[in-house]
N, C-alpha and C. Protein backbone atom coordinates (compact mmCIF):
# COMPACT_ATOMS: atom_id res chain seq x y z
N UNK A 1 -0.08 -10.24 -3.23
CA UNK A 1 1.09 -9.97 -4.04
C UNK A 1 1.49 -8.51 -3.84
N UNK A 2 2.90 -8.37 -3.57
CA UNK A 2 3.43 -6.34 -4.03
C UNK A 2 4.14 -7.05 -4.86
N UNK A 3 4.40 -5.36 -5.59
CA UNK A 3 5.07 -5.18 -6.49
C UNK A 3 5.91 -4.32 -6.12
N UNK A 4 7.03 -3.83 -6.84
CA UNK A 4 8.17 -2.55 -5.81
C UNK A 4 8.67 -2.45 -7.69
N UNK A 5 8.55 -1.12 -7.64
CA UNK A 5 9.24 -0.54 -9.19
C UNK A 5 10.64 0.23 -8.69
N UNK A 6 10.85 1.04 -8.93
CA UNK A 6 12.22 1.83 -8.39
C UNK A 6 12.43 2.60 -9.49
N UNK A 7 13.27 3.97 -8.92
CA UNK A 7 13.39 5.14 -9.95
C UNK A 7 12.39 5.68 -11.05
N UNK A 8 11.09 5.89 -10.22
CA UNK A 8 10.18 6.06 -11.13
C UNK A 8 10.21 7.73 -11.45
N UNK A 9 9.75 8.48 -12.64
CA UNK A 9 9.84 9.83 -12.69
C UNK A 9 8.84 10.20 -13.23
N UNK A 10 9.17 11.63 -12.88
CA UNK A 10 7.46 12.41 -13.32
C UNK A 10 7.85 13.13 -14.31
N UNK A 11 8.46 12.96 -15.45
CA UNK A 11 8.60 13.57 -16.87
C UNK A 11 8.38 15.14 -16.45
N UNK A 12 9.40 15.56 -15.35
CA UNK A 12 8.96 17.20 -15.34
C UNK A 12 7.84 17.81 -14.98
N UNK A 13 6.49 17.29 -14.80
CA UNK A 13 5.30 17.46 -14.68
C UNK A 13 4.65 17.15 -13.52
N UNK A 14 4.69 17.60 -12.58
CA UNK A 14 4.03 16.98 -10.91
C UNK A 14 3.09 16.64 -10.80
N UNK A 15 2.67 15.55 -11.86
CA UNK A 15 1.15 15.03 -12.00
C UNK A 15 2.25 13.49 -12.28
N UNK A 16 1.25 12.63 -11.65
CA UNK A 16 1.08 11.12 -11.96
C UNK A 16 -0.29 10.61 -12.00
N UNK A 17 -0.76 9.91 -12.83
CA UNK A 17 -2.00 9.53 -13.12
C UNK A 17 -2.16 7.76 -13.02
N UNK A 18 -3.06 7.29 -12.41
CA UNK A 18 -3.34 5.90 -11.70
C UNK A 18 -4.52 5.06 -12.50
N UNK A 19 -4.22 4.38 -13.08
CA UNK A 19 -5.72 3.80 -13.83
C UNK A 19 -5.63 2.70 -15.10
N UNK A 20 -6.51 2.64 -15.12
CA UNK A 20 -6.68 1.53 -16.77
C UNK A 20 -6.27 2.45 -18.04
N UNK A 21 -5.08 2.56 -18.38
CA UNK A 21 -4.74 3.49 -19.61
C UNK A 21 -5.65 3.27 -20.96
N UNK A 22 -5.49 2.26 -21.48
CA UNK A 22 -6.30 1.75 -22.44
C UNK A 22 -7.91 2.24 -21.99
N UNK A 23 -8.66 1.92 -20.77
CA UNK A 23 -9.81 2.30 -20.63
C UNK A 23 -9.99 4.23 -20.67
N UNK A 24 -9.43 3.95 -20.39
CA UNK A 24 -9.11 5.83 -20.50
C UNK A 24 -9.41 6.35 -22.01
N UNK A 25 -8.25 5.67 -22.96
CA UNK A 25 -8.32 5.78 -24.30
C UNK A 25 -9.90 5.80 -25.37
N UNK A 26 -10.12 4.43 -24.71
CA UNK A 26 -12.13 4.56 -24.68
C UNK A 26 -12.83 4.72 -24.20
N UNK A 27 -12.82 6.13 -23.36
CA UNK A 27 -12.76 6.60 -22.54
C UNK A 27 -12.80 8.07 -23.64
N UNK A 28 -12.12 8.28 -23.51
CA UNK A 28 -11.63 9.59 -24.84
C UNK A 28 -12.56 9.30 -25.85
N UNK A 29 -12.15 8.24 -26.92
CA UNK A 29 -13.28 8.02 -27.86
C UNK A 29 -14.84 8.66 -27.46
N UNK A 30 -14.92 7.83 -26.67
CA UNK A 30 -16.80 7.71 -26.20
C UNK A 30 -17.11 9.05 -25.96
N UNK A 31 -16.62 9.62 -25.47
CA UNK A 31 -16.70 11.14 -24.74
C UNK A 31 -15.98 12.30 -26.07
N UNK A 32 -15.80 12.07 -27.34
CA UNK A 32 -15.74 12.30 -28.73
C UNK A 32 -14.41 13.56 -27.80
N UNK A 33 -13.61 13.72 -27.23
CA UNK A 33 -12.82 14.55 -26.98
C UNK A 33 -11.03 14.61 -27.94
N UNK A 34 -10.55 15.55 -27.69
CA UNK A 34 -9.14 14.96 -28.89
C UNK A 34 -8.31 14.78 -28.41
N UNK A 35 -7.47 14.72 -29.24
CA UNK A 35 -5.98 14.02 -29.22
C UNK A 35 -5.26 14.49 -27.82
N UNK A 36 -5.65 15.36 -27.63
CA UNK A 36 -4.62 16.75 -26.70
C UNK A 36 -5.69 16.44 -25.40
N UNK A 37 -5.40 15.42 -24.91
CA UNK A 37 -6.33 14.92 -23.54
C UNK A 37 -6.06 15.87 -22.42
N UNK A 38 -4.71 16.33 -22.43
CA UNK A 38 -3.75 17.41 -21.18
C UNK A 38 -4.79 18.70 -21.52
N UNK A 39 -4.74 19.25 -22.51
CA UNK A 39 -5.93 20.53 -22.85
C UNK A 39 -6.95 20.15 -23.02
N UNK A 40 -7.64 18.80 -22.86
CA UNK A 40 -9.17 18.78 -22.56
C UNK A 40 -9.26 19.08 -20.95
N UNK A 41 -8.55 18.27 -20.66
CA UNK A 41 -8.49 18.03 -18.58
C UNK A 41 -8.09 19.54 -18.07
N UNK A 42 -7.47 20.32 -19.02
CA UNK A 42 -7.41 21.53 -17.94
C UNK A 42 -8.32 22.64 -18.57
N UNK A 43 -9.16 22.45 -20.00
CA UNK A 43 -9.80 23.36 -19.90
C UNK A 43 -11.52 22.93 -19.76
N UNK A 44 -11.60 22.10 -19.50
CA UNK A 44 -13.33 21.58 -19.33
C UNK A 44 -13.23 20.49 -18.11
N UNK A 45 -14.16 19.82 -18.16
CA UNK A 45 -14.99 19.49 -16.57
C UNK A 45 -14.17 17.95 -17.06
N UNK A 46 -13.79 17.68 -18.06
CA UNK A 46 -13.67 16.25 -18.79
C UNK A 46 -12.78 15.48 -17.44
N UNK A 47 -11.49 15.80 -16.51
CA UNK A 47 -11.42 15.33 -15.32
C UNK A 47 -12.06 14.96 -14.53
N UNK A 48 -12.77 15.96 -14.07
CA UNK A 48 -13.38 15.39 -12.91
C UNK A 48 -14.22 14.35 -13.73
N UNK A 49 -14.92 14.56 -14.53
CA UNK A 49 -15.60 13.45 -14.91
C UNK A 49 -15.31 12.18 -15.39
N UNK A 50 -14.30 12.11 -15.75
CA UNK A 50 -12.45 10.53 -15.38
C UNK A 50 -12.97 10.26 -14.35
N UNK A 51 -12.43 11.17 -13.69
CA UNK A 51 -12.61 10.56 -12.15
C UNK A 51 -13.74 10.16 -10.81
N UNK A 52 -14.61 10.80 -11.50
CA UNK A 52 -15.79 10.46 -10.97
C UNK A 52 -16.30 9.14 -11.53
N UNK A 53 -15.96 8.55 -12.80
CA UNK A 53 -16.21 7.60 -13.32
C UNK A 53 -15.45 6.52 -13.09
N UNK A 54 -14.64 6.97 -12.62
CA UNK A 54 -13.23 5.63 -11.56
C UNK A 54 -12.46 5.45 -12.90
N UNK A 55 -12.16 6.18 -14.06
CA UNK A 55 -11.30 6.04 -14.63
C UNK A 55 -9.79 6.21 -14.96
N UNK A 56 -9.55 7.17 -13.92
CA UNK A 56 -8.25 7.74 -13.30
C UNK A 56 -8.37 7.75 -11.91
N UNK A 57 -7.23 8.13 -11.41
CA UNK A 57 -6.78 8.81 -10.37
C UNK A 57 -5.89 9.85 -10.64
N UNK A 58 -6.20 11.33 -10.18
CA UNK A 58 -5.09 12.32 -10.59
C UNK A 58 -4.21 12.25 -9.26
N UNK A 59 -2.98 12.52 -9.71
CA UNK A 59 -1.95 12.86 -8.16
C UNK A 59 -1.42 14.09 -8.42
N UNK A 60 -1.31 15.25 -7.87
CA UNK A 60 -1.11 16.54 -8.06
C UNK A 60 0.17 16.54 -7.07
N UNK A 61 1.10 17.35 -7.14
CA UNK A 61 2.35 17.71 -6.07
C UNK A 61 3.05 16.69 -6.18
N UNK A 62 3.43 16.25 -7.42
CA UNK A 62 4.70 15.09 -7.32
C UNK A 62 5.71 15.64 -7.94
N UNK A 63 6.44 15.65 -6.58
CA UNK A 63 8.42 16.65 -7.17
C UNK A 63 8.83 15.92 -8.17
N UNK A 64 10.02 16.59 -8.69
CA UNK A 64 10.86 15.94 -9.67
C UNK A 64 12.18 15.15 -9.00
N UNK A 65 11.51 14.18 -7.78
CA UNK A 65 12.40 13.06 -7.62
C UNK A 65 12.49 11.42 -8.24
N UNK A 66 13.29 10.67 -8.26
CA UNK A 66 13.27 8.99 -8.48
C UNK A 66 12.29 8.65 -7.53
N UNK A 67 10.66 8.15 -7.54
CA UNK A 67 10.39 7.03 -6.73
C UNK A 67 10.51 5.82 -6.64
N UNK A 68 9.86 5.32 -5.20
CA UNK A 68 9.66 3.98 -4.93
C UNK A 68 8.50 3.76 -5.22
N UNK A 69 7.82 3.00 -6.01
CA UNK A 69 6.36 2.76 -6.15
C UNK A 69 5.77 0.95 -5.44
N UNK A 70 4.86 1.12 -5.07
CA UNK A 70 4.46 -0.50 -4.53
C UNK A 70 3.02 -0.22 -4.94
N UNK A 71 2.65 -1.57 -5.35
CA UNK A 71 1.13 -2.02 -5.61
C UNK A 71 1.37 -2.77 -4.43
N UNK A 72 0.39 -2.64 -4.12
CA UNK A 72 0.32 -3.89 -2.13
C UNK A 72 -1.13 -4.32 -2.67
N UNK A 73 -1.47 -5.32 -3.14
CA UNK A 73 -2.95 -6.13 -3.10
C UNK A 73 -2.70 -7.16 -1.63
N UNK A 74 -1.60 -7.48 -1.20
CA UNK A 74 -1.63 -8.07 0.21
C UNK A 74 -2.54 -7.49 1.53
N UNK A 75 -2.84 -8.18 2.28
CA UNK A 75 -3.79 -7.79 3.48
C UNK A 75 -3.04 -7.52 4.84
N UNK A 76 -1.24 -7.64 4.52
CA UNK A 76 -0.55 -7.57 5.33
C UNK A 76 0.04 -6.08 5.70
N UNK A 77 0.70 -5.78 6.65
CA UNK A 77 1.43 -4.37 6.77
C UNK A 77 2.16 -3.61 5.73
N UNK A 78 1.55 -2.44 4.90
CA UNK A 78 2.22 -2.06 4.39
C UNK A 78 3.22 -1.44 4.48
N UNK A 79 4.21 -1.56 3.63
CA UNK A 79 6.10 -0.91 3.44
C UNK A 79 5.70 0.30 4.24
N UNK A 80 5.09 1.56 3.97
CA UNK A 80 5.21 2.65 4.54
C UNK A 80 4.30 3.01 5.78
N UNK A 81 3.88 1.65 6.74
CA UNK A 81 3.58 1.43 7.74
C UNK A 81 4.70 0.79 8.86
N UNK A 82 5.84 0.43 8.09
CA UNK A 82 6.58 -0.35 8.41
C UNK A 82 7.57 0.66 9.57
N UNK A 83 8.43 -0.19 10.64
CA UNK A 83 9.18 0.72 11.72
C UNK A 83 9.76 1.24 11.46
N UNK A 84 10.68 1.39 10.25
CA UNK A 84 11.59 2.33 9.62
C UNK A 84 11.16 3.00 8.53
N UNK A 85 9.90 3.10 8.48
CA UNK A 85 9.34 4.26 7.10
C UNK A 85 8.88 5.53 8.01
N UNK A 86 8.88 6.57 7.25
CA UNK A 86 8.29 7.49 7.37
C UNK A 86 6.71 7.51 6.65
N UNK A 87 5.99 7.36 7.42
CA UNK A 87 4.20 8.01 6.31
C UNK A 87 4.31 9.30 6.71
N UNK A 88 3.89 10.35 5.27
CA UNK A 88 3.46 11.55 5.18
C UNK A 88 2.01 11.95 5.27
N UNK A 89 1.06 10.78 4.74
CA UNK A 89 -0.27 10.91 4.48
C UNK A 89 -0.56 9.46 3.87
N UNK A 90 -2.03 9.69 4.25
CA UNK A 90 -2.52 8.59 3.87
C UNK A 90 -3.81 8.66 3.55
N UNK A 91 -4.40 8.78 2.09
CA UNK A 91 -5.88 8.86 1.33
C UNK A 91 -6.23 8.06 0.56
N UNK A 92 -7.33 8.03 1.03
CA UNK A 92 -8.39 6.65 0.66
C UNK A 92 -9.68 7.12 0.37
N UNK A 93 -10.67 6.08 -0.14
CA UNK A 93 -11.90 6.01 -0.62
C UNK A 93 -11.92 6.47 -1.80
N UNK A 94 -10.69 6.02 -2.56
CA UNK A 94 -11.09 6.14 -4.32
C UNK A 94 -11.43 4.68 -4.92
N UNK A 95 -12.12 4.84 -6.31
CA UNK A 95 -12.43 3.59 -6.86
C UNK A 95 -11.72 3.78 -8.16
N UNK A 96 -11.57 2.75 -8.83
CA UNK A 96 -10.92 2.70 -10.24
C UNK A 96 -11.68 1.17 -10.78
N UNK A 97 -11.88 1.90 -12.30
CA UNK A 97 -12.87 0.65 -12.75
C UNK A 97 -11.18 -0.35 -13.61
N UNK A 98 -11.28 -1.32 -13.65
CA UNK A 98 -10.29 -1.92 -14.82
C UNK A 98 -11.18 -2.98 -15.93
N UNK A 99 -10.43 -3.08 -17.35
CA UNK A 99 -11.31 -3.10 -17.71
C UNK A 99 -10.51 -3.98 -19.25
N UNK A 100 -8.89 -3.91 -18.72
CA UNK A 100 -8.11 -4.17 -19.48
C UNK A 100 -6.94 -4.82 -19.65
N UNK A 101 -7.58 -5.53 -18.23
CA UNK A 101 -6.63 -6.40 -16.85
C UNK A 101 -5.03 -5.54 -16.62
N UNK A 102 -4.57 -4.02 -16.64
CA UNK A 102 -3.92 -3.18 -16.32
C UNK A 102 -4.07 -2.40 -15.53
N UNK A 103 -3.44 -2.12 -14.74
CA UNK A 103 -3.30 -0.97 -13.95
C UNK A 103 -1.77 -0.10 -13.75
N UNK A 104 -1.82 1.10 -14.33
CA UNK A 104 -1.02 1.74 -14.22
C UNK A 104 -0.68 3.09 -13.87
N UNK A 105 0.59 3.62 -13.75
CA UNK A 105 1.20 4.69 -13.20
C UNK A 105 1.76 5.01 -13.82
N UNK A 106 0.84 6.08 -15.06
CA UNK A 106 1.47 6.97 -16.10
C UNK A 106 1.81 8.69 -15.95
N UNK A 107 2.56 9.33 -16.82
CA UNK A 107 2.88 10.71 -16.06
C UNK A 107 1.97 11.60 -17.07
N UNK A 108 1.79 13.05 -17.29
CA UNK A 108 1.42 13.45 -17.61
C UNK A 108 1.86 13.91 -18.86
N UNK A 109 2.60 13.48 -19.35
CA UNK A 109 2.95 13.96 -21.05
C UNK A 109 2.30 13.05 -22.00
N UNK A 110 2.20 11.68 -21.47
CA UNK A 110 1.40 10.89 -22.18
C UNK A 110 -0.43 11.74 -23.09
N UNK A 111 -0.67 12.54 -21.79
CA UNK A 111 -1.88 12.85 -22.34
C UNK A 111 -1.90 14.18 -23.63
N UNK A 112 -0.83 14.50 -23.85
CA UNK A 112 -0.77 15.47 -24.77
C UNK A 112 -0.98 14.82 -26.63
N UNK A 113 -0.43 13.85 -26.56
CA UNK A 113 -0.52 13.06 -27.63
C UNK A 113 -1.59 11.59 -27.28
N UNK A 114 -2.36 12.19 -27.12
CA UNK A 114 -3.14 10.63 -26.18
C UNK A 114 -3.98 10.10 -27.38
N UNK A 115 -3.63 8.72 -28.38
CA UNK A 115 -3.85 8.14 -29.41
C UNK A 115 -3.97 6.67 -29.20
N UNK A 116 -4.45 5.89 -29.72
CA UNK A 116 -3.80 4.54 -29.46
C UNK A 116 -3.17 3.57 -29.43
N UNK A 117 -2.06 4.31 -30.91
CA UNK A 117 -0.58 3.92 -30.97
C UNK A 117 0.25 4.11 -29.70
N UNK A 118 -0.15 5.16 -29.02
CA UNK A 118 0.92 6.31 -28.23
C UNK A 118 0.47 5.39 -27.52
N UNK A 119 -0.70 5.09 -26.68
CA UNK A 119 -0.67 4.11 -25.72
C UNK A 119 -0.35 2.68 -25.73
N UNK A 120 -0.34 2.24 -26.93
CA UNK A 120 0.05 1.07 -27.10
C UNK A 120 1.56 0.63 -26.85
N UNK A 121 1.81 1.99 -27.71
CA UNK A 121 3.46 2.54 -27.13
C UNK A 121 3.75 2.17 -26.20
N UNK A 122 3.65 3.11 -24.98
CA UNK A 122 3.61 3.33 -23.85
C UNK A 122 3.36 2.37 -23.01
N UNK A 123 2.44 1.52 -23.34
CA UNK A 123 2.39 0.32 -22.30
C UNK A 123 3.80 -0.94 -22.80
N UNK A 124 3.45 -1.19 -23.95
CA UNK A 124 5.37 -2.02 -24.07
C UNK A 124 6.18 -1.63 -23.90
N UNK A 125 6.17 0.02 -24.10
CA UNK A 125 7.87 0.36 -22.90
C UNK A 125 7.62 0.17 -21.78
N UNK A 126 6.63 0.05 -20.98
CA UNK A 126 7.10 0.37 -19.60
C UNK A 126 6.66 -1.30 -18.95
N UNK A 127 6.25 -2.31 -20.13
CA UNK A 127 6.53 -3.58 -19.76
C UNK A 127 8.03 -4.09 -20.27
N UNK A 128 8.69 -3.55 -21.15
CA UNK A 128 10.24 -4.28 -21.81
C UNK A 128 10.70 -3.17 -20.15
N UNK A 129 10.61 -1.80 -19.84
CA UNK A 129 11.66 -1.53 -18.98
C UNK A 129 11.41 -1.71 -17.53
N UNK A 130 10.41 -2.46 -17.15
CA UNK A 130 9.46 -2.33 -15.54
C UNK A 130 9.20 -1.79 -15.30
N UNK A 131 8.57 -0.53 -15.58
CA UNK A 131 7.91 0.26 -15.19
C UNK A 131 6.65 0.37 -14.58
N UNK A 132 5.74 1.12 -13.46
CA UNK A 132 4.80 0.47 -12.81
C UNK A 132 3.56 0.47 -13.49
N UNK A 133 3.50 -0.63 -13.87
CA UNK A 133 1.93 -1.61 -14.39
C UNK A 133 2.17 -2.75 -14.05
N UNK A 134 0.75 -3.16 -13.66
CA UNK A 134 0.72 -4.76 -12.76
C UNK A 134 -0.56 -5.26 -13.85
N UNK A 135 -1.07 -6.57 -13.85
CA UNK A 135 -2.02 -7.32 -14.24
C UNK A 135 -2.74 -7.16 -12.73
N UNK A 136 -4.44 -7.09 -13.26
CA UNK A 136 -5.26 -6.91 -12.29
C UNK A 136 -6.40 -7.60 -13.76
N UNK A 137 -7.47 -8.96 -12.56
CA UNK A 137 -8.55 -9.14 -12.78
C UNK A 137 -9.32 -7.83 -13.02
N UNK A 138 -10.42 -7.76 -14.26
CA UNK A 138 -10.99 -6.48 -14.56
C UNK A 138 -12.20 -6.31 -13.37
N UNK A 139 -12.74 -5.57 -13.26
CA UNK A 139 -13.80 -4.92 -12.44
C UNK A 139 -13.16 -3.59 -11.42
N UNK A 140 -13.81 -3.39 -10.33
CA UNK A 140 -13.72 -1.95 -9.53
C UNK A 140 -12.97 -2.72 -8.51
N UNK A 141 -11.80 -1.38 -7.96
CA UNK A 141 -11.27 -1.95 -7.29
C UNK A 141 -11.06 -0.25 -6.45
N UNK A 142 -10.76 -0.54 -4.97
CA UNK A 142 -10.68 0.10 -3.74
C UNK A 142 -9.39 0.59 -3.63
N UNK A 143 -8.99 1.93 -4.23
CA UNK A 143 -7.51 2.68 -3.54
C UNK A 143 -7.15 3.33 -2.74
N UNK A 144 -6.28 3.03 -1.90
CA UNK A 144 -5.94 3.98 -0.78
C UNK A 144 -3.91 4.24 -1.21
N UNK A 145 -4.07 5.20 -0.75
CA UNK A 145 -2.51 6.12 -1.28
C UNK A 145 -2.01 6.16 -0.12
N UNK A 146 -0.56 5.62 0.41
CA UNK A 146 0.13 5.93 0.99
C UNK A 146 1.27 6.83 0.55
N UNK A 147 1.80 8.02 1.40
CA UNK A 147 2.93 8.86 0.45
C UNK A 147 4.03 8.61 1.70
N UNK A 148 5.08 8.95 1.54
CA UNK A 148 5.98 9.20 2.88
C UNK A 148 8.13 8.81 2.08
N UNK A 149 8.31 8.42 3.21
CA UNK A 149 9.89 7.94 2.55
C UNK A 149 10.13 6.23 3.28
N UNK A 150 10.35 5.87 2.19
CA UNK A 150 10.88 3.91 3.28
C UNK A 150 12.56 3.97 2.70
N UNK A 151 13.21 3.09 3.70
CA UNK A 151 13.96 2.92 3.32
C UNK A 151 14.83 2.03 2.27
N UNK A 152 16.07 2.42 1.25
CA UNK A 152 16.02 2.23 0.29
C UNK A 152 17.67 2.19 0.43
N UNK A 153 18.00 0.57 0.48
CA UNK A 153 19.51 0.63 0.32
C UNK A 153 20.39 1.50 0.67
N UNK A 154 19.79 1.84 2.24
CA UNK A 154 20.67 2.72 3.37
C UNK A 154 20.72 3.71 3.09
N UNK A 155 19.21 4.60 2.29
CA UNK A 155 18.85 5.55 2.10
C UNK A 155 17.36 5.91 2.30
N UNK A 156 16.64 7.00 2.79
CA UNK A 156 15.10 7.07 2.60
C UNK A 156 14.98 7.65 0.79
N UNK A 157 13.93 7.36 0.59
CA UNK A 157 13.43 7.26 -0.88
C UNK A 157 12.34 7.77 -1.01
N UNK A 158 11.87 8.92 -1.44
CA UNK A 158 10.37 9.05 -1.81
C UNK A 158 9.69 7.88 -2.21
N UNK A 159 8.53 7.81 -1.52
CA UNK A 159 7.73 6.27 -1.97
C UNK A 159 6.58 6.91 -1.78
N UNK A 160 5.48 6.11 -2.85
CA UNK A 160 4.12 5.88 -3.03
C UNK A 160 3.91 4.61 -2.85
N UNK A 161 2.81 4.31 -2.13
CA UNK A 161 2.32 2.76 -1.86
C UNK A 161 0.80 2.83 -2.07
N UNK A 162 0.35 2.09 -3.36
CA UNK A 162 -1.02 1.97 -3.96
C UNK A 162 -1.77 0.45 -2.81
N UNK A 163 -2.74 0.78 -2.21
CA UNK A 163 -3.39 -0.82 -1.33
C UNK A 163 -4.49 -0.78 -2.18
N UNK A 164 -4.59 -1.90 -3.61
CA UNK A 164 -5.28 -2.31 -4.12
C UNK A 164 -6.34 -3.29 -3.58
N UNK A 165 -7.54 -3.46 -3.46
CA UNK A 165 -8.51 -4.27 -3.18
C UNK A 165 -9.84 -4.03 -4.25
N UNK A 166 -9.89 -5.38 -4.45
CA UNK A 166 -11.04 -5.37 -5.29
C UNK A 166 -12.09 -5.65 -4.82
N UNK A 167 -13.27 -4.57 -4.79
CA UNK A 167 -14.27 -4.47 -4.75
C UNK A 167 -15.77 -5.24 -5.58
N UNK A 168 -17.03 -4.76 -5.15
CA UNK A 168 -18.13 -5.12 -5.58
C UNK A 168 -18.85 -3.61 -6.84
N UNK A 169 -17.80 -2.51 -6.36
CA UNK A 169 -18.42 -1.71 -7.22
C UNK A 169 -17.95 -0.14 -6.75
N UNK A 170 -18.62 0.64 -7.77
CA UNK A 170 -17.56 1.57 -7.20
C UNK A 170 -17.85 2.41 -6.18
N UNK A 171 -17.23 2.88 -5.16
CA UNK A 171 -17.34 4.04 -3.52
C UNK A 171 -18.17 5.35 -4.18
N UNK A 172 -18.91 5.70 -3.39
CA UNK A 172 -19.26 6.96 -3.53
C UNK A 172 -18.75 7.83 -2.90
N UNK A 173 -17.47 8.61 -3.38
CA UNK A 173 -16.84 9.45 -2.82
C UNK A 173 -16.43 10.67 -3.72
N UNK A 174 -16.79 12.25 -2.94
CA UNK A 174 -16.62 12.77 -3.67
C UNK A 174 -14.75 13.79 -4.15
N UNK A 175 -14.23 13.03 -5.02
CA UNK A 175 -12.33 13.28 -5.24
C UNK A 175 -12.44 14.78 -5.41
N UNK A 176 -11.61 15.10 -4.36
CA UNK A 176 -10.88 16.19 -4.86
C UNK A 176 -9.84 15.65 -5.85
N UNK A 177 -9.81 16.51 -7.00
CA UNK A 177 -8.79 16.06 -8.21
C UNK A 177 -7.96 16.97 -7.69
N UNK A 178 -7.40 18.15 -7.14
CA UNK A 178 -6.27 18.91 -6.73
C UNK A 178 -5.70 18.12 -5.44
N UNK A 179 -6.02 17.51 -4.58
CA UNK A 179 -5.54 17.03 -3.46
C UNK A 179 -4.28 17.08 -3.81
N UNK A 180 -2.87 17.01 -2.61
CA UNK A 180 -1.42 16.88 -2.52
C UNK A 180 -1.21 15.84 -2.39
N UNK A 181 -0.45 15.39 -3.46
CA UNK A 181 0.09 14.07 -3.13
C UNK A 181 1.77 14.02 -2.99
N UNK A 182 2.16 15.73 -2.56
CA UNK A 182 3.67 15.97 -2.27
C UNK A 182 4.12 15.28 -0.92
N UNK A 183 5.20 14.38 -1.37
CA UNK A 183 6.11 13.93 -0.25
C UNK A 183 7.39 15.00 -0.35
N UNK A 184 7.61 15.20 1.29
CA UNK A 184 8.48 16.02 1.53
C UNK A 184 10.02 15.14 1.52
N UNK A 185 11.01 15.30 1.03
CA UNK A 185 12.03 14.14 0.80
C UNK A 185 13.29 15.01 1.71
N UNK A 186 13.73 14.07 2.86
CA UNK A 186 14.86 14.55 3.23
C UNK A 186 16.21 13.95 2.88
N UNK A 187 16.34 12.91 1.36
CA UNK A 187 17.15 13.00 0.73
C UNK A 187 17.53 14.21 -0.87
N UNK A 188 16.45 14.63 -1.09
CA UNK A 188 16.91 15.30 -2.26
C UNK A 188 16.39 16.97 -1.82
């Protein structure tokens, strides 16, 4: 199955974040941290340790353009492999646990007020407006990031392409949480 979202934005903030939102949330609980998740993650280790736990994915260097977003769980050629895309990069060997049959692509303001109204919030808006969250069977699953531009109604488009595969458990790999996940856009 893909999925294709369109006009996705980064609320001003060049962070996009990849993961089980809700698991995150208990996630927070368990790890007794507060409300203000954005000032836990930038002043203590509490990130990397998300992410070492496959509970996020951080994306650092995302402009303030409209993307194209795709979940690709297909085994076929992905969009930004395709003859008329551009790939910018391409990183792999992350894991993400799910846990809440969600997977999503939230921005970084969410974590300033990070509660479980706010997420509860947050996940029915961005199911009433399509926004990118897919249903995913729970357990660990295998991400690789495609960044680049595909084309987009006789235009190139900043695009992200997520290749979901579910795994037996999670990669031992060690994330850089700063990595670039800037696409260079020669429309905007």
């Amino acid at each position: 199955m893909k999925y294709k979202f369109t006009e996705v934005l980064n609320d001003l903030v060049n962070y996009f974040l990849l993961g089980d939102i809700q698991l995150l949330e208990e996630w927070k609980k368990g790890n007794n941290l507060s409300d203000n998740l954005a000032m836990e993650f930038t002043t203590t280790e509490s990130a990397e340790a998300a992410v070492c736990n496959g509970i996020i994915l951080p994306m650092a260097g995302i402009e303030n353009y409209p993307y194209t977003i795709y979940f690709d769980l297909e085994n076929e050629t992905p969009e930004l492999l395709g003859r008329e895309s551009r790939l910018q990069f391409r990183h792999g060997g992350y894991s993400l646990k799910i846990a809440n049959k969600k997977l999503m692509l939230f921005t970084w303001r969410i974590l300033e007020q990070f509660t479980a109204n706010k997420v509860d919030d947050l996940i029915r808006d961005y199911l009433l407006r399509r926004k990118p969250i897919i249903e995913l069977e729970n357990g660990w699953y295998s991400i690789e990031v495609l960044g680049g531009e595909t084309l987009q109604d006789g235009e190139y488009e900043p695009t992200l392409e997520f290749l979901v595969h579910r795994t037996d458990g999670q990669e031992a790999k060690k994330v850089n949480i700063n990595e670039s996940f800037k696409i260079q856009s020669s429309a905007y």
